[in-house]
C-alpha atoms as a PDB file:
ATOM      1  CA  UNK A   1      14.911   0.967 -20.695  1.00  0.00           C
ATOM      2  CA  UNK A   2      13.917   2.421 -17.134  1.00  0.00           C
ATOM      3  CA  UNK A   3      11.681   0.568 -14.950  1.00  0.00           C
ATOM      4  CA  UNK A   4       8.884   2.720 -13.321  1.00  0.00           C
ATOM      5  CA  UNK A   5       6.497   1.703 -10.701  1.00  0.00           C
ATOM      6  CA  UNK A   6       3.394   3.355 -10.494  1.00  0.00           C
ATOM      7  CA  UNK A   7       0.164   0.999 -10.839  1.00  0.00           C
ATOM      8  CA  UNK A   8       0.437  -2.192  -9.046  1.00  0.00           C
ATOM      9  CA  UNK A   9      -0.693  -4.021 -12.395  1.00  0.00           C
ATOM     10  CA  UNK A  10       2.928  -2.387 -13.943  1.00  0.00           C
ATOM     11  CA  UNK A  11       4.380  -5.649 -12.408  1.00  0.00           C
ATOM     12  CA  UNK A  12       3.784  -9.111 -13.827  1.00  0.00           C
ATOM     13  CA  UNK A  13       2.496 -12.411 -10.895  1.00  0.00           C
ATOM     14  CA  UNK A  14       5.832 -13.593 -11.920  1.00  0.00           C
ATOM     15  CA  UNK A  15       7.507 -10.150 -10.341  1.00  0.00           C
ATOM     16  CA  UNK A  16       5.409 -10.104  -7.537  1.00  0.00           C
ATOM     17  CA  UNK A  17       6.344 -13.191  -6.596  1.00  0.00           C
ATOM     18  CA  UNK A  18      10.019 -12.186  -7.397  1.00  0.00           C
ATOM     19  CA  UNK A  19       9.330  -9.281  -5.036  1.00  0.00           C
ATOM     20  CA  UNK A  20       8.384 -11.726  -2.486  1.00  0.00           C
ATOM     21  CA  UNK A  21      11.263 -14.020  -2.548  1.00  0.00           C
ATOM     22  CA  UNK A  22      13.624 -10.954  -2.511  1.00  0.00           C
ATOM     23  CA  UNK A  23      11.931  -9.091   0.267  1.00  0.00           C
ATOM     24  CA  UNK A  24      12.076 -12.582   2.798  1.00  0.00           C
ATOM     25  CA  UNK A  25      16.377 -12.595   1.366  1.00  0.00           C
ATOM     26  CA  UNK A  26      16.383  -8.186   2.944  1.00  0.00           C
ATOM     27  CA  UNK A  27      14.596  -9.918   6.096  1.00  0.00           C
ATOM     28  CA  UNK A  28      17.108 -12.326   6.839  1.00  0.00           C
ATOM     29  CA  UNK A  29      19.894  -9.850   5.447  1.00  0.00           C
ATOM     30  CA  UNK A  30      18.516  -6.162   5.978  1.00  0.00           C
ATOM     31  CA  UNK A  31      22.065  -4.405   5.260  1.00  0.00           C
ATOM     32  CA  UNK A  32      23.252  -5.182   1.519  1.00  0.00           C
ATOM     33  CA  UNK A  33      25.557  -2.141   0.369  1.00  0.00           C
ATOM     34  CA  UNK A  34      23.527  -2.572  -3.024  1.00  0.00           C
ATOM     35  CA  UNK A  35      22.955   0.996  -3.234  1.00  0.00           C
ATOM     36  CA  UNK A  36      26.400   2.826  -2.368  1.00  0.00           C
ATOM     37  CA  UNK A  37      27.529   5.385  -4.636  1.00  0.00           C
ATOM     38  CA  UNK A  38      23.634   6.162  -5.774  1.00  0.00           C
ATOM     39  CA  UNK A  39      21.609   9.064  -4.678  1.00  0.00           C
ATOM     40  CA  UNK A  40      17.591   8.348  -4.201  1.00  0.00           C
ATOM     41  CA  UNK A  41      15.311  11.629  -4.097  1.00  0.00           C
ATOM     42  CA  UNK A  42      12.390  11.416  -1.328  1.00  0.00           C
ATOM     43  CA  UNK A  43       9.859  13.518  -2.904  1.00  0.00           C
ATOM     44  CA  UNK A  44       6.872  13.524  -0.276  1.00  0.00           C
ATOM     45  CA  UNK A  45       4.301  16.372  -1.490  1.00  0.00           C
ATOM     46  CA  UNK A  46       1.856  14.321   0.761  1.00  0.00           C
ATOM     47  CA  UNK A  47       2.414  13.889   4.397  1.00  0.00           C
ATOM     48  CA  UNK A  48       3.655  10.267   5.360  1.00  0.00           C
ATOM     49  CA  UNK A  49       5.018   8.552   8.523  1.00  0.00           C
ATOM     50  CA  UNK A  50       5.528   4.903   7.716  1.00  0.00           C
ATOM     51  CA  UNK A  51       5.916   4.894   4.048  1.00  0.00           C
ATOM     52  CA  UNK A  52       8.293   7.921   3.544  1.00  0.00           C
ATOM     53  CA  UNK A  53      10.467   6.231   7.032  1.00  0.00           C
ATOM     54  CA  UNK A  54      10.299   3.018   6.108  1.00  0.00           C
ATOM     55  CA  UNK A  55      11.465   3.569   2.401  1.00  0.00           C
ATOM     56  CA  UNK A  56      14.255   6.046   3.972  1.00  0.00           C
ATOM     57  CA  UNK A  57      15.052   3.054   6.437  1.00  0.00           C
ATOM     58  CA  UNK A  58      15.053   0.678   3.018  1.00  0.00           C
ATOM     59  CA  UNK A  59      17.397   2.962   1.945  1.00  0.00           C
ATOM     60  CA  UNK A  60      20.037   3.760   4.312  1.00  0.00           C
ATOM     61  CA  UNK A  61      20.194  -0.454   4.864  1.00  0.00           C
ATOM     62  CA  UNK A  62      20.860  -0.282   1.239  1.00  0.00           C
ATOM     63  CA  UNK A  63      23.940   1.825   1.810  1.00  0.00           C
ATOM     64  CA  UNK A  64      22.229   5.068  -0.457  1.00  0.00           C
ATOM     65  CA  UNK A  65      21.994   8.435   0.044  1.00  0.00           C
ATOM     66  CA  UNK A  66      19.201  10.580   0.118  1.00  0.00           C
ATOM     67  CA  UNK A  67      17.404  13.934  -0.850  1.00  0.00           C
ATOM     68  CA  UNK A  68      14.785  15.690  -0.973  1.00  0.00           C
ATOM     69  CA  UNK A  69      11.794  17.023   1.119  1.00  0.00           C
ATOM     70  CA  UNK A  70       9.056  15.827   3.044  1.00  0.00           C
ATOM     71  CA  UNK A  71       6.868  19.061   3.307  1.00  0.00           C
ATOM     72  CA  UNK A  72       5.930  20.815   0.300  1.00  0.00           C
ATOM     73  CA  UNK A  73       6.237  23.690   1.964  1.00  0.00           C
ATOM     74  CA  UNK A  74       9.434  23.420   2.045  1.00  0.00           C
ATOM     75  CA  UNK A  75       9.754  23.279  -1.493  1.00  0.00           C
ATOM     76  CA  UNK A  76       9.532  25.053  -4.993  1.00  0.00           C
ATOM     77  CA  UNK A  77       6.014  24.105  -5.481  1.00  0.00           C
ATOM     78  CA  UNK A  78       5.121  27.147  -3.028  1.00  0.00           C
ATOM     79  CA  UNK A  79       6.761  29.535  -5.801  1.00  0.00           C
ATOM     80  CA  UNK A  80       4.422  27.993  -8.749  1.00  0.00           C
ATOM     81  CA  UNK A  81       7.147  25.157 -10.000  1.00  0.00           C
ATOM     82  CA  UNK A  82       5.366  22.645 -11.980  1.00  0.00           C
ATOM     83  CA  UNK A  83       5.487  18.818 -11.427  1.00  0.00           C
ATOM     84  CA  UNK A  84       6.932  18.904 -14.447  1.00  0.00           C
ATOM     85  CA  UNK A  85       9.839  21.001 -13.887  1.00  0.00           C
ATOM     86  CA  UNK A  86      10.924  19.567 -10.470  1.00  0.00           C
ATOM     87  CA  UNK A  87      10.782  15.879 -11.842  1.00  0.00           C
ATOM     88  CA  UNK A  88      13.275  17.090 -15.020  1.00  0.00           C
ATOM     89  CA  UNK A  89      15.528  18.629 -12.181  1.00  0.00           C
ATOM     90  CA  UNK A  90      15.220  16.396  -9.494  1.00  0.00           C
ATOM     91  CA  UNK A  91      16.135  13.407 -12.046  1.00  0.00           C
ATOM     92  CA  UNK A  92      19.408  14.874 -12.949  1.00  0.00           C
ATOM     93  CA  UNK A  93      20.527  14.853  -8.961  1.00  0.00           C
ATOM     94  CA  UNK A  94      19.385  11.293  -8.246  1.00  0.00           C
ATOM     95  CA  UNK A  95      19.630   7.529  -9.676  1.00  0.00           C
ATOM     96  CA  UNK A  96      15.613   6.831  -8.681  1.00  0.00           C
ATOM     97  CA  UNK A  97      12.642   8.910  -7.039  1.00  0.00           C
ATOM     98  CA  UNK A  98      10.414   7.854  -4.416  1.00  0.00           C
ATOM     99  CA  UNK A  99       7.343  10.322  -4.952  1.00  0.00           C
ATOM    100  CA  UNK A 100       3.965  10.483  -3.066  1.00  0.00           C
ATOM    101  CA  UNK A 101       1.405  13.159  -4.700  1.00  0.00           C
ATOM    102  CA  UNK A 102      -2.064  13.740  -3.826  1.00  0.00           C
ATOM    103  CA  UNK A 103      -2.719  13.931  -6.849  1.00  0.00           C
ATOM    104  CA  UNK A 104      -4.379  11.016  -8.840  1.00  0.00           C
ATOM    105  CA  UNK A 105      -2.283  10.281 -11.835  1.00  0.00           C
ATOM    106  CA  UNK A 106       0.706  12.476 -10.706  1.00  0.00           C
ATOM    107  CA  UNK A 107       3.364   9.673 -10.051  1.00  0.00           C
ATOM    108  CA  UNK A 108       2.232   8.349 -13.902  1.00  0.00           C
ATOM    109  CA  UNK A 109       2.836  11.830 -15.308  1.00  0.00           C
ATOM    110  CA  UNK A 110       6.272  12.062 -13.689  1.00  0.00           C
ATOM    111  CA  UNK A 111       7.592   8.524 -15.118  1.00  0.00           C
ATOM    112  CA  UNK A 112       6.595  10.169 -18.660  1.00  0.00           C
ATOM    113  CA  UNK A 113       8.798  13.230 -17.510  1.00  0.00           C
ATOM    114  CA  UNK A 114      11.685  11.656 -15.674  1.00  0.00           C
ATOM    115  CA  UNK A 115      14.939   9.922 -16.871  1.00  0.00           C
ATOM    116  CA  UNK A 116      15.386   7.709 -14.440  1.00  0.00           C
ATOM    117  CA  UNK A 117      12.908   5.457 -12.006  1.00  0.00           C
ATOM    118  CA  UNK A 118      10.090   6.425 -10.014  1.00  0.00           C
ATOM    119  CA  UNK A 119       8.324   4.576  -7.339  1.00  0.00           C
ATOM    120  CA  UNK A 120       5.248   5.713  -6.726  1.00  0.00           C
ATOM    121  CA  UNK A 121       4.362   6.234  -3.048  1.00  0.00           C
ATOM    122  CA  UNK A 122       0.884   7.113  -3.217  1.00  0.00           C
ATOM    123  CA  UNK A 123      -1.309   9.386  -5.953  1.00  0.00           C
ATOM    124  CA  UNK A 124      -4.574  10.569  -4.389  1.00  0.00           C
ATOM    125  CA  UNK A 125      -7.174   8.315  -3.899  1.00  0.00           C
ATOM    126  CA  UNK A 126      -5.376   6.117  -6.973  1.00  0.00           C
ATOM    127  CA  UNK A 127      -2.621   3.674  -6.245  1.00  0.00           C
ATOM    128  CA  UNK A 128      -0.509   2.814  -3.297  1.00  0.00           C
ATOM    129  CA  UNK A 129       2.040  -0.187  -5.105  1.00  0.00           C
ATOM    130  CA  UNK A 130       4.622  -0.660  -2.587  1.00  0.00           C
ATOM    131  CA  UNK A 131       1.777  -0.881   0.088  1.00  0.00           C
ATOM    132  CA  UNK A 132       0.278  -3.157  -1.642  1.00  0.00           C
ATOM    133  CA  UNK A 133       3.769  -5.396  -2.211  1.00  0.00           C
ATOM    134  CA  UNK A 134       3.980  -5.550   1.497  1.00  0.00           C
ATOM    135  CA  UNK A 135       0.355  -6.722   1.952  1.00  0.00           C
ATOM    136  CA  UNK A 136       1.038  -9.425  -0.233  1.00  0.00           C
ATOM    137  CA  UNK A 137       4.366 -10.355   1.960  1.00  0.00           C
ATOM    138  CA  UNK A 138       2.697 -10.051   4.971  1.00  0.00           C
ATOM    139  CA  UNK A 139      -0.345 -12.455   3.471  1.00  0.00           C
ATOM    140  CA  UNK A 140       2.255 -15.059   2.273  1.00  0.00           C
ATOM    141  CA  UNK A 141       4.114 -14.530   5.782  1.00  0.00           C
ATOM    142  CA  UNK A 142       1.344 -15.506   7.635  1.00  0.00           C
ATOM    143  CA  UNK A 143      -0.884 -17.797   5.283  1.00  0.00           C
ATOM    144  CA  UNK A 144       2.147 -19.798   3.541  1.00  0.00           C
ATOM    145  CA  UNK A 145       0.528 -19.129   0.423  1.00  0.00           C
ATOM    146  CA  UNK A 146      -1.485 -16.496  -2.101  1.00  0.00           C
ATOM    147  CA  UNK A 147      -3.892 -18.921  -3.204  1.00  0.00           C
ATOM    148  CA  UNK A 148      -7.508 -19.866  -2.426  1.00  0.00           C
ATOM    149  CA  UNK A 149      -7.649 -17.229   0.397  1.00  0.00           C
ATOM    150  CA  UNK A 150     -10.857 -15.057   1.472  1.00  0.00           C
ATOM    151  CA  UNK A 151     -10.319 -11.385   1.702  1.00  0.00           C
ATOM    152  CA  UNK A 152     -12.091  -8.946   4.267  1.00  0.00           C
ATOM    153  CA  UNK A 153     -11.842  -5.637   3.159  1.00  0.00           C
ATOM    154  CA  UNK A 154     -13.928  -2.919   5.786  1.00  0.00           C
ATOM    155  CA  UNK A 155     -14.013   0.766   5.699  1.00  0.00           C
ATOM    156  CA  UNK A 156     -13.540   2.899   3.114  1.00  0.00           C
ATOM    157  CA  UNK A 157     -12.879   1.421  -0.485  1.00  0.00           C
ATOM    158  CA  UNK A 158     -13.964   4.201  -2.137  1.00  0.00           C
ATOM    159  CA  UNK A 159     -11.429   6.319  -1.756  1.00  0.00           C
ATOM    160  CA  UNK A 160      -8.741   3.663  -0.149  1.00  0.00           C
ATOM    161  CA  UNK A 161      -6.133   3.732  -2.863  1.00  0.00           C
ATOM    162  CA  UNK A 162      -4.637   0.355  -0.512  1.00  0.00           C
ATOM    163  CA  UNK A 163      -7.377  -1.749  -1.333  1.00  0.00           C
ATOM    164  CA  UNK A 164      -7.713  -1.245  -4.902  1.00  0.00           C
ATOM    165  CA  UNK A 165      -4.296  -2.004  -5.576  1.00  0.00           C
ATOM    166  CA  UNK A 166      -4.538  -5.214  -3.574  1.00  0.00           C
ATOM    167  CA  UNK A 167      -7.895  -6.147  -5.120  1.00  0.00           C
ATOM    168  CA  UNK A 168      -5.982  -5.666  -8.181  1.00  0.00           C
ATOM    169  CA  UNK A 169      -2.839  -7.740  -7.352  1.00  0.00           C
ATOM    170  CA  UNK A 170      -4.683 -10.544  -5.391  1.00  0.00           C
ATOM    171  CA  UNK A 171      -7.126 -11.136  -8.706  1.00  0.00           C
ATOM    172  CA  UNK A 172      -3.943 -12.894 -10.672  1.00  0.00           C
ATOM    173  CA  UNK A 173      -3.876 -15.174  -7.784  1.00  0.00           C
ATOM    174  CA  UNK A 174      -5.854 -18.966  -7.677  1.00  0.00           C
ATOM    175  CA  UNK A 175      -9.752 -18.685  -6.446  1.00  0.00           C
ATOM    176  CA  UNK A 176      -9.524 -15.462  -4.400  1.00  0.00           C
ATOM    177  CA  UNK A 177     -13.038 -14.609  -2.700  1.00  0.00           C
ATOM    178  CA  UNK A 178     -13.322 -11.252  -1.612  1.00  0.00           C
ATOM    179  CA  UNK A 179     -15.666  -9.991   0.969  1.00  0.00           C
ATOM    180  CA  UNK A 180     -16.519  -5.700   0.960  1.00  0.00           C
ATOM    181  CA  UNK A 181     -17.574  -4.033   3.604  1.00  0.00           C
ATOM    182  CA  UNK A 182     -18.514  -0.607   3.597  1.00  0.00           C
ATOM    183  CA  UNK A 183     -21.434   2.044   4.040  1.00  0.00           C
ATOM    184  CA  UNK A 184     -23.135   2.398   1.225  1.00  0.00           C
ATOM    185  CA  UNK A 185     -21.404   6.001   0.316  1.00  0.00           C
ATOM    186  CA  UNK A 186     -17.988   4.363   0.619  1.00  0.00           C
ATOM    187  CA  UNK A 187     -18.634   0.935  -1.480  1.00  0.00           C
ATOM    188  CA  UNK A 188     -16.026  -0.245  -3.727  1.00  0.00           C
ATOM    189  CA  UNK A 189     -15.972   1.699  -6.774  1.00  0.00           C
ATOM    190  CA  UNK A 190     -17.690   0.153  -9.948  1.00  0.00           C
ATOM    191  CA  UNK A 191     -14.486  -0.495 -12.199  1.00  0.00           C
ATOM    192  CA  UNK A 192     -12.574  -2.795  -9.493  1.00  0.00           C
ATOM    193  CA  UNK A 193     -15.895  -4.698  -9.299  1.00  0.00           C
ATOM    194  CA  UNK A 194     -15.928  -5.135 -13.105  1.00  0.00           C
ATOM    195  CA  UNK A 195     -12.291  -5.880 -13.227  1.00  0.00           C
ATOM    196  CA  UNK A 196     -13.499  -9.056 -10.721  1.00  0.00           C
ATOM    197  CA  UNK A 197     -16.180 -10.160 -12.797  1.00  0.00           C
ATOM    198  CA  UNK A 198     -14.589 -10.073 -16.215  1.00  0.00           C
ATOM    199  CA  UNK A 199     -11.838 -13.058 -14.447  1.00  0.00           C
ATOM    200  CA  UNK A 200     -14.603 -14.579 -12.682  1.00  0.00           C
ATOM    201  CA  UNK A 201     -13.838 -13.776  -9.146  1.00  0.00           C
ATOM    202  CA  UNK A 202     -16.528 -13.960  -6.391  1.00  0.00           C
ATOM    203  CA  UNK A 203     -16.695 -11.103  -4.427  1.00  0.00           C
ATOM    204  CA  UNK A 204     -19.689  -9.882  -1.949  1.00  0.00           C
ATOM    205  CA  UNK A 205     -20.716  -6.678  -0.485  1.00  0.00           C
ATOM    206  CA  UNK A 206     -22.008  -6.408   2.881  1.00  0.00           C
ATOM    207  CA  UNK A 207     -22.929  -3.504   5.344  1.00  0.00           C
ATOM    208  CA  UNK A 208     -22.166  -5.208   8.326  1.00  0.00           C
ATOM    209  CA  UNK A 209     -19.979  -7.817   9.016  1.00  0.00           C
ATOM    210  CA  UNK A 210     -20.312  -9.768  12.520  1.00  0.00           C
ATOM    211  CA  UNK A 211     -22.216 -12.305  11.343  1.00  0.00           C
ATOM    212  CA  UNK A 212     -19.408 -13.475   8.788  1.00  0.00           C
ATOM    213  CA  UNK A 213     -16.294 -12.435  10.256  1.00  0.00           C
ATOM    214  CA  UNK A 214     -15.331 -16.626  10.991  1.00  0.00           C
ATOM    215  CA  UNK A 215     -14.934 -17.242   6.724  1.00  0.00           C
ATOM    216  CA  UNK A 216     -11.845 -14.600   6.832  1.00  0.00           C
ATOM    217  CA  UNK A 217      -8.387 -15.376   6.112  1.00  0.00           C
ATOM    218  CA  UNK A 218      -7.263 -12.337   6.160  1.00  0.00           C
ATOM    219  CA  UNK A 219      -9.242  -8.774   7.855  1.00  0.00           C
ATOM    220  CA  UNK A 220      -8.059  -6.229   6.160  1.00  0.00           C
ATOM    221  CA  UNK A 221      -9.688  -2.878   7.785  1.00  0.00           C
ATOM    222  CA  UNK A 222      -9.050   1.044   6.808  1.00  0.00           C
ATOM    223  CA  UNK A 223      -9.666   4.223   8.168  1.00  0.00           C
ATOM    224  CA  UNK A 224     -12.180   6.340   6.648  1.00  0.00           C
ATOM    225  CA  UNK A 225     -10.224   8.864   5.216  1.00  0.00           C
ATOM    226  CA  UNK A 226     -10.995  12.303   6.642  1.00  0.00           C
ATOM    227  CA  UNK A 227      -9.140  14.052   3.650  1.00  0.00           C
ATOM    228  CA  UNK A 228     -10.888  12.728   0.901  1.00  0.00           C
ATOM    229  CA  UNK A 229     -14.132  14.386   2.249  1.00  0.00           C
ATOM    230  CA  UNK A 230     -15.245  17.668   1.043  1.00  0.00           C
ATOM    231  CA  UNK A 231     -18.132  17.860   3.400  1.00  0.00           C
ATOM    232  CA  UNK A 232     -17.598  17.125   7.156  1.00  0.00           C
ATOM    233  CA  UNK A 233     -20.965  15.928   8.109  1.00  0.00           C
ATOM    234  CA  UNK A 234     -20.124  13.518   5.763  1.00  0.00           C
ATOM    235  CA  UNK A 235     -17.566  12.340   7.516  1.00  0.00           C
ATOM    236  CA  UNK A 236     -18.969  12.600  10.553  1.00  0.00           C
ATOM    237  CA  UNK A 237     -21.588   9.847   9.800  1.00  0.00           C
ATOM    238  CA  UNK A 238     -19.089   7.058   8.512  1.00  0.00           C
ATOM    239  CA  UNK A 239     -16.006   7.676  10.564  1.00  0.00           C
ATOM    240  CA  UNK A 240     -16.988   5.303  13.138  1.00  0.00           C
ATOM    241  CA  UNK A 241     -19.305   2.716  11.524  1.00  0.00           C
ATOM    242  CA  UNK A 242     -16.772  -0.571  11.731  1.00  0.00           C
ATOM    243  CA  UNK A 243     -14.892  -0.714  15.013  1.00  0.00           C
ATOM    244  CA  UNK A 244     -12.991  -4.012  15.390  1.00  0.00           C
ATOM    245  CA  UNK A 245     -12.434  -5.856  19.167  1.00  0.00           C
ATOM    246  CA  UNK A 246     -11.125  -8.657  20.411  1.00  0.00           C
ATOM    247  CA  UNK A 247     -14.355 -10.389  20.763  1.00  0.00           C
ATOM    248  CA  UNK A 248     -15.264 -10.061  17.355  1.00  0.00           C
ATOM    249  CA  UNK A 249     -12.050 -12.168  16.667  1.00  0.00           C
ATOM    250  CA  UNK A 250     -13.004 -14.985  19.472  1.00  0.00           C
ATOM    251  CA  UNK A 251     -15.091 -17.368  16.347  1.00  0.00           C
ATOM    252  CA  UNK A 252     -12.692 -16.907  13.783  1.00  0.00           C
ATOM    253  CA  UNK A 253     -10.018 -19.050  11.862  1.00  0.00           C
ATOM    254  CA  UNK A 254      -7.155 -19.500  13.872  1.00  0.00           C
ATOM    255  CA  UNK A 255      -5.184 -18.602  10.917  1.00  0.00           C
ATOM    256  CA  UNK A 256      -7.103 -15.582  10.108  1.00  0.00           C
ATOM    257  CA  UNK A 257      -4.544 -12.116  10.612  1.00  0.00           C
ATOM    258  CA  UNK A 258      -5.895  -8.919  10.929  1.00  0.00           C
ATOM    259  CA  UNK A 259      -4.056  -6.278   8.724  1.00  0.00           C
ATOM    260  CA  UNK A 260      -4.103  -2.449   8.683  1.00  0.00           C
ATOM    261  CA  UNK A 261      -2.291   0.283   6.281  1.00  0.00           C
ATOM    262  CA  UNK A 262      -1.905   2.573   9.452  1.00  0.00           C
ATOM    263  CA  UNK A 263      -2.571   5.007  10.774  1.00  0.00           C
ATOM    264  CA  UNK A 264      -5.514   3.791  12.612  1.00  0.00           C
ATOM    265  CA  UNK A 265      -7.590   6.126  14.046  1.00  0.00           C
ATOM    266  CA  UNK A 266      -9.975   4.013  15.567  1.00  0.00           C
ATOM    267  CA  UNK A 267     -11.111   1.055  13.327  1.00  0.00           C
ATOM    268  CA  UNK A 268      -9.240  -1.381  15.737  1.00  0.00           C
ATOM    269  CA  UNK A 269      -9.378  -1.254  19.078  1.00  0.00           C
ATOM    270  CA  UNK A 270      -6.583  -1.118  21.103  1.00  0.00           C
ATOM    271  CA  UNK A 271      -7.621  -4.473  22.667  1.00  0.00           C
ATOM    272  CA  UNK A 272      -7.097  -6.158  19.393  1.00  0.00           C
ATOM    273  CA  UNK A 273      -3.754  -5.610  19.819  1.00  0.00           C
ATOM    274  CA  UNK A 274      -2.925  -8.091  22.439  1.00  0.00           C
ATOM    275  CA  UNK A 275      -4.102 -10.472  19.953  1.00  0.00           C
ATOM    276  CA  UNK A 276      -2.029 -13.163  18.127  1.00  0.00           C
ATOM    277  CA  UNK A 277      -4.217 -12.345  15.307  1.00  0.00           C
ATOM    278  CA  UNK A 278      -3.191  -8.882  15.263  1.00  0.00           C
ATOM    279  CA  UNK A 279      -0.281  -8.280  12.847  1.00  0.00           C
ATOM    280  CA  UNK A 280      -0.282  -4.418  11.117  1.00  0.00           C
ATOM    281  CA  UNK A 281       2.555  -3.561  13.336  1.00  0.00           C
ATOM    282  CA  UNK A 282       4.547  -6.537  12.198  1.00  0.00           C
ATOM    283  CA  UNK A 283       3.014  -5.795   8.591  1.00  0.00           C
ATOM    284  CA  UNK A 284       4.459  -2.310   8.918  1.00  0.00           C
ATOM    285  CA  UNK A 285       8.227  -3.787   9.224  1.00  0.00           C
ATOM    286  CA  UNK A 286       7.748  -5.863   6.457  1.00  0.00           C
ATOM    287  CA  UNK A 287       7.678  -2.285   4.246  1.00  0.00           C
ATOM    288  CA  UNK A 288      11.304  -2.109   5.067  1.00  0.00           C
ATOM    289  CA  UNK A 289      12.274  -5.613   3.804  1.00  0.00           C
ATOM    290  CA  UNK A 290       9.807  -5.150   0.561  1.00  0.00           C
ATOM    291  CA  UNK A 291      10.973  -1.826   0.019  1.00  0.00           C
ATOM    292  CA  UNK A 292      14.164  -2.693  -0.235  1.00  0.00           C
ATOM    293  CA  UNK A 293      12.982  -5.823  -2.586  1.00  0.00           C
ATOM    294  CA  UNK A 294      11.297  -3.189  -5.059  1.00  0.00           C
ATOM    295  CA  UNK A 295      14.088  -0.607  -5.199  1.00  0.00           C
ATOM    296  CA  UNK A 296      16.331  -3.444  -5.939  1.00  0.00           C
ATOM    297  CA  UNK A 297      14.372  -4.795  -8.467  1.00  0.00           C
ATOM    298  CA  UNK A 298      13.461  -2.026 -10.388  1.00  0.00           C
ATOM    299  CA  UNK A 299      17.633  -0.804 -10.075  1.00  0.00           C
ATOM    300  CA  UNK A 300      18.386  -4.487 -11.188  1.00  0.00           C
ATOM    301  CA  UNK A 301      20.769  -4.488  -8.816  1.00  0.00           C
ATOM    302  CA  UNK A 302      20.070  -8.218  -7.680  1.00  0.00           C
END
């Protein structure tokens, strides 16, 4: 039976923490010829920097091959192909697809369709998995554990697919707390909220965040996602309502690591970045090492 991963809750705290132990054995090792002889398709209908490079860097230290395209425009979709129809072809070419759709629910519809793995890379405003894998790494990394932490989360949660997968991945964990902070048009949506209550979890909602920024273990800010909006003046009013600086991170915990999905546009300063506490950039090269982890696991090839 083929193993898909689309929804970070597809995976079990046991394979997360499988995921974990496998990405830190790709850090120490990065180039494993696991893959030789297979074919992965790249199917970015979305555009990506680090996700779509560092799964094609995952790969290629893997000892695969790749296809596919990382423009839409470059593909059949222009001539009216369905999803449908270039997941049944595309899975007859390759051994696995990587896909990332703007689409929410797109990646789930192609697992029903395909005949052999997909990853998903990203669906809309949905799920981001494999970012969410190399949160967790990068949390373990640099807290030695994924227990009894408090989470920051600042920006945009409503539409921030990397949060909601991480809220949703960090709840199976011991005593989480979880702090949101957001304008009040970009709060986290209802149903992650519920999902905390119904195990329990504390979490707290705040519009401003100076005043508490010494409990965090662990700052993780997003962009506000100009994309997502239909109306610019919108966006306009919330793009620049958390800006982080190295000041703000003078009281805090000395273990406390600020994380970031990337890009940034300008939620951290570029003074932060001087700081030990800084660590997105080093969070962004654990994506190699955990997407190597994932394709391996879900290939069962270790």
């Amino acid at each position: 039976m083929k193993k898909d991963l689309i929804s970070i809750t597809d995976f079990s705290k046991e394979e997360y923490l499988r995921i974990m132990e496998l990405a830190a054995d790709f850090e120490k090792n990065p180039n494993q010829e696991l893959l030789k002889g297979k074919v992965v398709a790249s199917l970015f209908f979305e555009p990506s920097t680090r996700t779509r490079l560092s799964f094609e860097t995952a790969i290629n230290r893997l000892g695969g091959r790749i296809v596919g395209f990382a423009d839409p425009d470059s593909s059949s979709a222009t001539k009216g192909e369905t999803l449908h129809d270039t997941i049944r072809m595309v899975s007859n070419y390759a051994d696995i697809i990587v896909m990332r759709h703007p689409l929410e629910g797109a990646a789930r519809y192609a697992a029903e369709v395909s005949s052999v793995p997909i990853i998903n890379a990203g669906d809309g405003a949905n799920q981001h998995p494999t970012q969410t894998l190399l949160d967790m790494y990068s949390i373990l990394k640099t807290q030695g554990t994924l227990d009894d932490l408090n989470l920051f989360m600042v920006g945009d949660l409503k539409f921030g697919r990397t949060v909601h997968s991480l809220l949703q991945a960090m709840s199976v964990f011991e005593n989480p707390i979880f702090n949101f902070i957001a304008p009040e048009s970009l709060q986290m949506p209802r149903g992650f909220k519920h999902h905390l209550e119904e195990r329990g979890i504390r979490y707290f909602e705040h519009e401003e965040f100076t005043d508490i920024i010494s409990e965090a273990d662990i700052i993780y800010m997003t962009r506000v996602q100009k994309e997502r909006f239909s109306d610019p003046i919108e966006y306009e009013k919330v793009k620049d309502v958390y800006i982080l600086n190295k000041a703000m991170l003078e009281n805090t915990k000395p273990n406390v690591r600020v994380l970031h999905p990337l890009p940034r546009v300008n939620e951290i300063a570029t003074d932060v970045d001087s700081s030990e506490k800084a660590y997105y950039f080093e969070q962004a090269l654990n994506g190699v090492f955990t997407r190597e982890a994932i394709i391996s696991h879900v290939m069962n090839l270790k």
